[in-house]
Structure formats: structure tokens, C-alpha cells
C-alpha atoms as a PDB file:
ATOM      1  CA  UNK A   1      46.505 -23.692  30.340  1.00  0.00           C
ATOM      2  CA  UNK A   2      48.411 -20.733  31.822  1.00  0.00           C
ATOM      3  CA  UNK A   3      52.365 -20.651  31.381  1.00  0.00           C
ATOM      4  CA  UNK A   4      54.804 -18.826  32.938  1.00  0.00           C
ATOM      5  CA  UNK A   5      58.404 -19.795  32.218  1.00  0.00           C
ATOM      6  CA  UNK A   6      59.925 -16.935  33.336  1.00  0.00           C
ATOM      7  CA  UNK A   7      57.911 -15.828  36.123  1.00  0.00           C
ATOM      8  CA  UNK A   8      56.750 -12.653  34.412  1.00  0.00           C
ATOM      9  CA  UNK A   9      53.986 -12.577  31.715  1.00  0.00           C
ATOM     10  CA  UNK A  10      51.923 -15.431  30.200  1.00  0.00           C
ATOM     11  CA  UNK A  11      51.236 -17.505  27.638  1.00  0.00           C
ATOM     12  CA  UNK A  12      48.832 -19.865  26.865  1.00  0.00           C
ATOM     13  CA  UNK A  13      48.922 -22.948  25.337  1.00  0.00           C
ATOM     14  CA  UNK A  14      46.340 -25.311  23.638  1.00  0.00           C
ATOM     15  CA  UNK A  15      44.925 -28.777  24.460  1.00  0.00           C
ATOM     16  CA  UNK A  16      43.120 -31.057  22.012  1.00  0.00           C
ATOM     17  CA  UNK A  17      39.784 -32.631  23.536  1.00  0.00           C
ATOM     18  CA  UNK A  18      37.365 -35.557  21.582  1.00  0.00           C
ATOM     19  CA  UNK A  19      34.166 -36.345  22.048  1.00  0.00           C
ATOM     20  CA  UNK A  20      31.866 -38.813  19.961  1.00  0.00           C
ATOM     21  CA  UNK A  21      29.260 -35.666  19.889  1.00  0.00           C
ATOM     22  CA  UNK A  22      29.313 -32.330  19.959  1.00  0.00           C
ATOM     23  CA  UNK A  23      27.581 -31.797  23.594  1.00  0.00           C
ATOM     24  CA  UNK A  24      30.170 -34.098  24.480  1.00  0.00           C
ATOM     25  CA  UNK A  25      31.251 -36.114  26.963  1.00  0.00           C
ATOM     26  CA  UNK A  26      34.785 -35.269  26.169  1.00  0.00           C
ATOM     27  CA  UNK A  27      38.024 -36.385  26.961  1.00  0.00           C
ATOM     28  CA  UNK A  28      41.375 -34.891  26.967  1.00  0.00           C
ATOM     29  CA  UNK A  29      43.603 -36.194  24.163  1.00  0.00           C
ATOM     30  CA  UNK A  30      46.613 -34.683  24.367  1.00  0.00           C
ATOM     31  CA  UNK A  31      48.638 -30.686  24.401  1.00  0.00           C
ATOM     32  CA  UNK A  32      49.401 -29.263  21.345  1.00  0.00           C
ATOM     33  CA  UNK A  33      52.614 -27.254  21.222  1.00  0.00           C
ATOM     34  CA  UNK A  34      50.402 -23.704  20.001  1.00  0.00           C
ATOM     35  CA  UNK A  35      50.444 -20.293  22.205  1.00  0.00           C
ATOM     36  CA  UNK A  36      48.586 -17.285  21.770  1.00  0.00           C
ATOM     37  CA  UNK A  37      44.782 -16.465  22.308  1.00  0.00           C
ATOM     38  CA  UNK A  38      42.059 -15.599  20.599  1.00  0.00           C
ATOM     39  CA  UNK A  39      42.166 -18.704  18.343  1.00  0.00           C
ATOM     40  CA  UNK A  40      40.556 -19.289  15.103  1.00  0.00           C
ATOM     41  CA  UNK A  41      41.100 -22.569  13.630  1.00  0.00           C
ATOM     42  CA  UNK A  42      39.529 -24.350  10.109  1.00  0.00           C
ATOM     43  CA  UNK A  43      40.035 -27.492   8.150  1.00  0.00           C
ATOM     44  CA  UNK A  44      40.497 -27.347   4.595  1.00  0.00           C
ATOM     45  CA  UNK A  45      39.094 -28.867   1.558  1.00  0.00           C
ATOM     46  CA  UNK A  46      41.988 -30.937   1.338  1.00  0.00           C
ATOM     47  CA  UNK A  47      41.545 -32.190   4.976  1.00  0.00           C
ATOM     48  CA  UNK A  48      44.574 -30.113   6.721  1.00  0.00           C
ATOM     49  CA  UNK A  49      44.014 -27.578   9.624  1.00  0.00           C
ATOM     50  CA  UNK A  50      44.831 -24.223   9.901  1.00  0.00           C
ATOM     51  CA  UNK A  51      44.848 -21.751  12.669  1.00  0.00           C
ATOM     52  CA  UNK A  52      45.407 -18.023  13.319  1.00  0.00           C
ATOM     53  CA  UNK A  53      45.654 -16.437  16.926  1.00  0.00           C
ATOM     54  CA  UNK A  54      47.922 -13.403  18.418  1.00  0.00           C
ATOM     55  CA  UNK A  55      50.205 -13.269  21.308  1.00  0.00           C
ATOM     56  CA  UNK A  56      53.676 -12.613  21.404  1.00  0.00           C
ATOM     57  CA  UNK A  57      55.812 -11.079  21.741  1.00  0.00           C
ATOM     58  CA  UNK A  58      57.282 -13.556  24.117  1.00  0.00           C
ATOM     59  CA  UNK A  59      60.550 -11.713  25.635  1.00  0.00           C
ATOM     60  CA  UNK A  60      60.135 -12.129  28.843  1.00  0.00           C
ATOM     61  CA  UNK A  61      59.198 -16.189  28.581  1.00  0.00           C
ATOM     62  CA  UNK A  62      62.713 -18.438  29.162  1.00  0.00           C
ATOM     63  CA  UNK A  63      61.587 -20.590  26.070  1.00  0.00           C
ATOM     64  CA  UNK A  64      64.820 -19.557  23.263  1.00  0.00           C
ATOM     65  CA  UNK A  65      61.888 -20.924  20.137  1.00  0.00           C
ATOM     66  CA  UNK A  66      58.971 -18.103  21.574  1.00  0.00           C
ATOM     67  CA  UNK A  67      61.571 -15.989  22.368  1.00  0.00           C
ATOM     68  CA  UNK A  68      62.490 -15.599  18.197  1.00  0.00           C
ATOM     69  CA  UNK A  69      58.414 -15.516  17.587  1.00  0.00           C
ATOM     70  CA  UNK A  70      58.134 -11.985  16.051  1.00  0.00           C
ATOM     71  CA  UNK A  71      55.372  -9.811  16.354  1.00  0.00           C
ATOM     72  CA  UNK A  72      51.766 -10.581  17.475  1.00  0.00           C
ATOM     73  CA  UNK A  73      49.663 -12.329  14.694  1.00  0.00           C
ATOM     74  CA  UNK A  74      50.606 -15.892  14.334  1.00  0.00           C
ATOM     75  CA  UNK A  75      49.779 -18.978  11.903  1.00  0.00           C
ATOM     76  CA  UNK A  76      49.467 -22.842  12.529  1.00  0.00           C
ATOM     77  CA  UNK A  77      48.988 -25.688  10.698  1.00  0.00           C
ATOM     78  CA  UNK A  78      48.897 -29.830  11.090  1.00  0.00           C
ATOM     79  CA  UNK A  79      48.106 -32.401   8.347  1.00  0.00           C
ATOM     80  CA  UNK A  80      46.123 -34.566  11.346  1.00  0.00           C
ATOM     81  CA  UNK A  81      45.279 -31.897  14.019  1.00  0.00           C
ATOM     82  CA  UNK A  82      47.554 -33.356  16.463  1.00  0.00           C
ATOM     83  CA  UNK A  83      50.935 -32.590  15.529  1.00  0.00           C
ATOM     84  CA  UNK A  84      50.672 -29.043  15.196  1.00  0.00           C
ATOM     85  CA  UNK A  85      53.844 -26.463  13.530  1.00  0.00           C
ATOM     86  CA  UNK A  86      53.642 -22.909  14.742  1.00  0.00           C
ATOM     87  CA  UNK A  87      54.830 -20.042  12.327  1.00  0.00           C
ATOM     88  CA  UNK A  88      56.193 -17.296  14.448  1.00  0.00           C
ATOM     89  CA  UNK A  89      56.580 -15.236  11.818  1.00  0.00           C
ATOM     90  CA  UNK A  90      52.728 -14.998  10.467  1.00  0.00           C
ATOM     91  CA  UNK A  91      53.856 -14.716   6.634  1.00  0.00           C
ATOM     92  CA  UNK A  92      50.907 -13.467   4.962  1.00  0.00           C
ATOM     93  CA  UNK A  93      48.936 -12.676   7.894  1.00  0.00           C
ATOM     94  CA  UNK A  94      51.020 -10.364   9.845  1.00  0.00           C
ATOM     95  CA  UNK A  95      49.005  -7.070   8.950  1.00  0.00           C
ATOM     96  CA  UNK A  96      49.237  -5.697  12.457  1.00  0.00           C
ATOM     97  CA  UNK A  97      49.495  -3.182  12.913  1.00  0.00           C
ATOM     98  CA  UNK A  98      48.470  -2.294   9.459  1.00  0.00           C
ATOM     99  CA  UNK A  99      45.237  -2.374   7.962  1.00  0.00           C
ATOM    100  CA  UNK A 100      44.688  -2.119   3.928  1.00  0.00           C
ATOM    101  CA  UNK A 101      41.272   0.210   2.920  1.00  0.00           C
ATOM    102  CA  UNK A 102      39.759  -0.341  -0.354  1.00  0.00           C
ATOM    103  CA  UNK A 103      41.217   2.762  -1.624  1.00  0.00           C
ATOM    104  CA  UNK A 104      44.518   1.849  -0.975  1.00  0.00           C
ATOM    105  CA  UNK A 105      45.093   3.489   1.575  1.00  0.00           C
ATOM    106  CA  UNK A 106      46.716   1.885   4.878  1.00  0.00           C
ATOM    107  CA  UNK A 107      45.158   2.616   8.571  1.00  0.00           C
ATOM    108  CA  UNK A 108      47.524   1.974  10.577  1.00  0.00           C
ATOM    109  CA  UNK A 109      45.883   0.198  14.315  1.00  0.00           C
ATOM    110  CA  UNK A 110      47.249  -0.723  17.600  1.00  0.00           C
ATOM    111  CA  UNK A 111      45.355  -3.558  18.515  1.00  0.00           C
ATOM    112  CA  UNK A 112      43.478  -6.723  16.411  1.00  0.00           C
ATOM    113  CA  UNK A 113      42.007  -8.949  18.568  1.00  0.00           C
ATOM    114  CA  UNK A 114      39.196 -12.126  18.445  1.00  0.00           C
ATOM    115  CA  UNK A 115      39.979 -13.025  14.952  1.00  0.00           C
ATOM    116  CA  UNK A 116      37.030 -15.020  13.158  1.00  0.00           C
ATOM    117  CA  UNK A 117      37.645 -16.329   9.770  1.00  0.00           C
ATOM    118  CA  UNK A 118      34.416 -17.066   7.387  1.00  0.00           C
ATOM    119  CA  UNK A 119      35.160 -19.759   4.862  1.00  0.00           C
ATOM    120  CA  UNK A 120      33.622 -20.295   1.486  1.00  0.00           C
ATOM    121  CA  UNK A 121      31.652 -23.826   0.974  1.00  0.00           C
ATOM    122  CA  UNK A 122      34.647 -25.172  -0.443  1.00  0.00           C
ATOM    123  CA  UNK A 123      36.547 -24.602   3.098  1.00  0.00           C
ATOM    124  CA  UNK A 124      38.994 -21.811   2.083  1.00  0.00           C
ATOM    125  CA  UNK A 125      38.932 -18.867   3.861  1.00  0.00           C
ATOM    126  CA  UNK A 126      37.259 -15.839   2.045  1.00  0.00           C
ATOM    127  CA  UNK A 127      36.722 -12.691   5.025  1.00  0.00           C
ATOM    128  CA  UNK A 128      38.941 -11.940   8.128  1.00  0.00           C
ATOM    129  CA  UNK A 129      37.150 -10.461  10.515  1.00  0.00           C
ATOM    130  CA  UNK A 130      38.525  -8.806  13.719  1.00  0.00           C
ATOM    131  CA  UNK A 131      38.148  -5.999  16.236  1.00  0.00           C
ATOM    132  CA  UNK A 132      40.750  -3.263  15.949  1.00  0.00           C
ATOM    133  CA  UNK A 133      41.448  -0.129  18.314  1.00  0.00           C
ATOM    134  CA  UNK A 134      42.695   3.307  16.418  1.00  0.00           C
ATOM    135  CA  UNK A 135      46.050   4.589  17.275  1.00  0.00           C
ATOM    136  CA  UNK A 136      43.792   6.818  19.257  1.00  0.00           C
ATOM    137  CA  UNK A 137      43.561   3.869  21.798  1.00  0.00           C
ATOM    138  CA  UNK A 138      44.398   4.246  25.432  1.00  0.00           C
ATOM    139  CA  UNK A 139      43.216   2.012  27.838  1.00  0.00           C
ATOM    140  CA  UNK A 140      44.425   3.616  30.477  1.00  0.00           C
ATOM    141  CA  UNK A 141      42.710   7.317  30.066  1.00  0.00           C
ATOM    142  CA  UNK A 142      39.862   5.944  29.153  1.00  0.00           C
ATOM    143  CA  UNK A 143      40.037   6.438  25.387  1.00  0.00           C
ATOM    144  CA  UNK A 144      38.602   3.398  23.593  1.00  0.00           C
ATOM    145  CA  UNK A 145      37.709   3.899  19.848  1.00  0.00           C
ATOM    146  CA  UNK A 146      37.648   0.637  18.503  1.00  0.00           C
ATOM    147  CA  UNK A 147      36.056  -1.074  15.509  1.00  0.00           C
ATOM    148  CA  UNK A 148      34.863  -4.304  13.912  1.00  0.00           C
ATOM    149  CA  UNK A 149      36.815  -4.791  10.574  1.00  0.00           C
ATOM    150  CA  UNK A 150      36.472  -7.364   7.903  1.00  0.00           C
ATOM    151  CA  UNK A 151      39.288  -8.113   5.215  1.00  0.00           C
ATOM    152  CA  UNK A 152      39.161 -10.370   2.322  1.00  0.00           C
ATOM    153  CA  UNK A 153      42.328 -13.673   2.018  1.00  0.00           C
ATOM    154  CA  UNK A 154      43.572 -13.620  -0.863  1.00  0.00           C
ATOM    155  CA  UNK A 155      42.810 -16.863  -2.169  1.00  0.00           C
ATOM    156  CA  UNK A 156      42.459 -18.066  -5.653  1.00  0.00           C
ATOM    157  CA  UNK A 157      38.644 -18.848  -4.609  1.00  0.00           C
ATOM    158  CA  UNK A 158      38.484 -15.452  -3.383  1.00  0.00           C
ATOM    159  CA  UNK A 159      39.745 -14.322  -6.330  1.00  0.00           C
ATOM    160  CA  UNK A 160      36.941 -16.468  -8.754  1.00  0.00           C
ATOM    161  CA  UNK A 161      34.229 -15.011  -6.815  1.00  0.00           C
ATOM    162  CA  UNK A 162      35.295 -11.614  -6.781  1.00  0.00           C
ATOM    163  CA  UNK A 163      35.869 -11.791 -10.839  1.00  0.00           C
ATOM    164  CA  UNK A 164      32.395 -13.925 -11.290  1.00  0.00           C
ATOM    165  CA  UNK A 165      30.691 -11.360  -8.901  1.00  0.00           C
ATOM    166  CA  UNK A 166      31.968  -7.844 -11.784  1.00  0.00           C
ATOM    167  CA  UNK A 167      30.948 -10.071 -14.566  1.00  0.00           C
ATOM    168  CA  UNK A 168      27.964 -10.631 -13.865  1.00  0.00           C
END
């Protein structure tokens, strides 16, 4: 669903659907309070749910709690997927508009968008993968470099496989 508090911009927010199958039929369940786009959400090994989506900032919405939600890479989580809490902030995930190279070196991006997350078998995530345009970027002339990316979490499962993959 489209919102628009403040008459100017958007935001959109998230609503939970069931279904007994996958092909459905499904029924609405209830909003969850979430906003962004570009979604990505997993459950964990231990059974609790985790999202990551961008939007934001939200200065122009009337809301004073999206209105403190800083920068444009944000984090959720919920023990039962229905009550969800937002991080505005996006500790640990709130590389935009940086992006780390493997020889330490930073390129720096304008855009990430259409986040995907690949998790390991034991449900943690090992590879962010995004698209990203250059600061070369400009929609408007025409200019469009952009890029698919992949980063690595760093987990502690990320970390075992990475030190299992040198030793052997």
C-alpha cells in the first residue's frame, strides 16, 4: 500500500498474507508497521525473521518516528513475523553509499537497489547482492552505468567457511 502523510512523496508499507499453499488461496492477515521497497526478508535458524529494504529518507512524510529514520538502507526484525520492529538506523547494513572492494579499497555509489540476500543451509545470511549505479549516474542525461554487486555478511558462519575454504 501507497502512503502519503504529507501529501508529497511516498512510502510504502507492508501487509502480511497466509495461505495453506504456496499457489495460494490467500488471505490478508494483517499490516505490518515496515516501509521501504525493495524487500528482502529470511527466517533464521533460530526461527526469527529478518528483513532488509531501502527507502527513506522520509522528510517530507508528517510521521515524527520516519521522520528520525536516517539514511536509505534499513533493517527489520520480529520473533513471530507479525509484530515487526523497524531499525531506522540500519546498524551494520548501512553501506550506502559506500561499497568495500577486496583490496580495501572503498567505491563509493549513489544508488543500491533490489537487495537479495543468499543464505547458507543453516539460514544465516552469507552474500548480499544488489544493483548499484557509479557516482557517474544521472538519470536524467541519460547516463546509466550501473552494476550487479555481491558482498559477503559478516557472520561467524561466514567466517567458518571462508577459514575451512584457505585450509583446505
Amino acid at each position: 500500500e501507497t502512503l502519503n502523510p504529507a501529501g508529497t512523496g511516498q512510502c510504502y508499507q507492508y501487509g502480511l498474507m497466509s495461505a495453506p499453499h504456496w499457489k495460494g488461496p490467500w488471505t490478508f492477515v494483517r499490516r505490518i508497521e515496515i516501509f521501504g521497497e525493495d524487500v528482502f526478508a529470511w527466517q533464521d535458524k533460530r526461527g526469527s525473521f529478518h528483513m532488509i529494504l531501502q527507502g527513506g529518507p522520509y522528510k517530507n512524510t508528517t510521521s515524527p518516528w520516519l521522520q528520525t529514520c536516517q539514511g536509505h538502507m534499513h533493517t527489520a526484525w520480529s520473533r513471530d513475523g507479525l509484530e515487526w520492529t523497524m531499525n531506522c538506523q540500519a546498524n551494520g547494513y548501512e553501506m550506502y553509499p559506500n561499497f568495500p572492494l577486496t583490496d580495501g579499497s572503498t567505491w563509493k555509489v549513489q544508488r543500491r537497489e533490489r537487495q537479495f540476500v543468499l543464505l547458507s543451509n543453516n539460514k544465516e545470511p552469507l552474500w548480499w547482492y544488489s544493483s548499484v549505479a557509479g557516482l557517474d549516474y544521472d538519470k536524467w542525461a541519460g547516463v546509466d552505468p550501473t552494476y550487479s554487486t555481491a558482498q559477503p555478511f559478516n557472520t561467524d558462519e561466514a567466517e567458518r567457511n571462508e577459514r575451512q575454504a584457505v585450509w583446505q
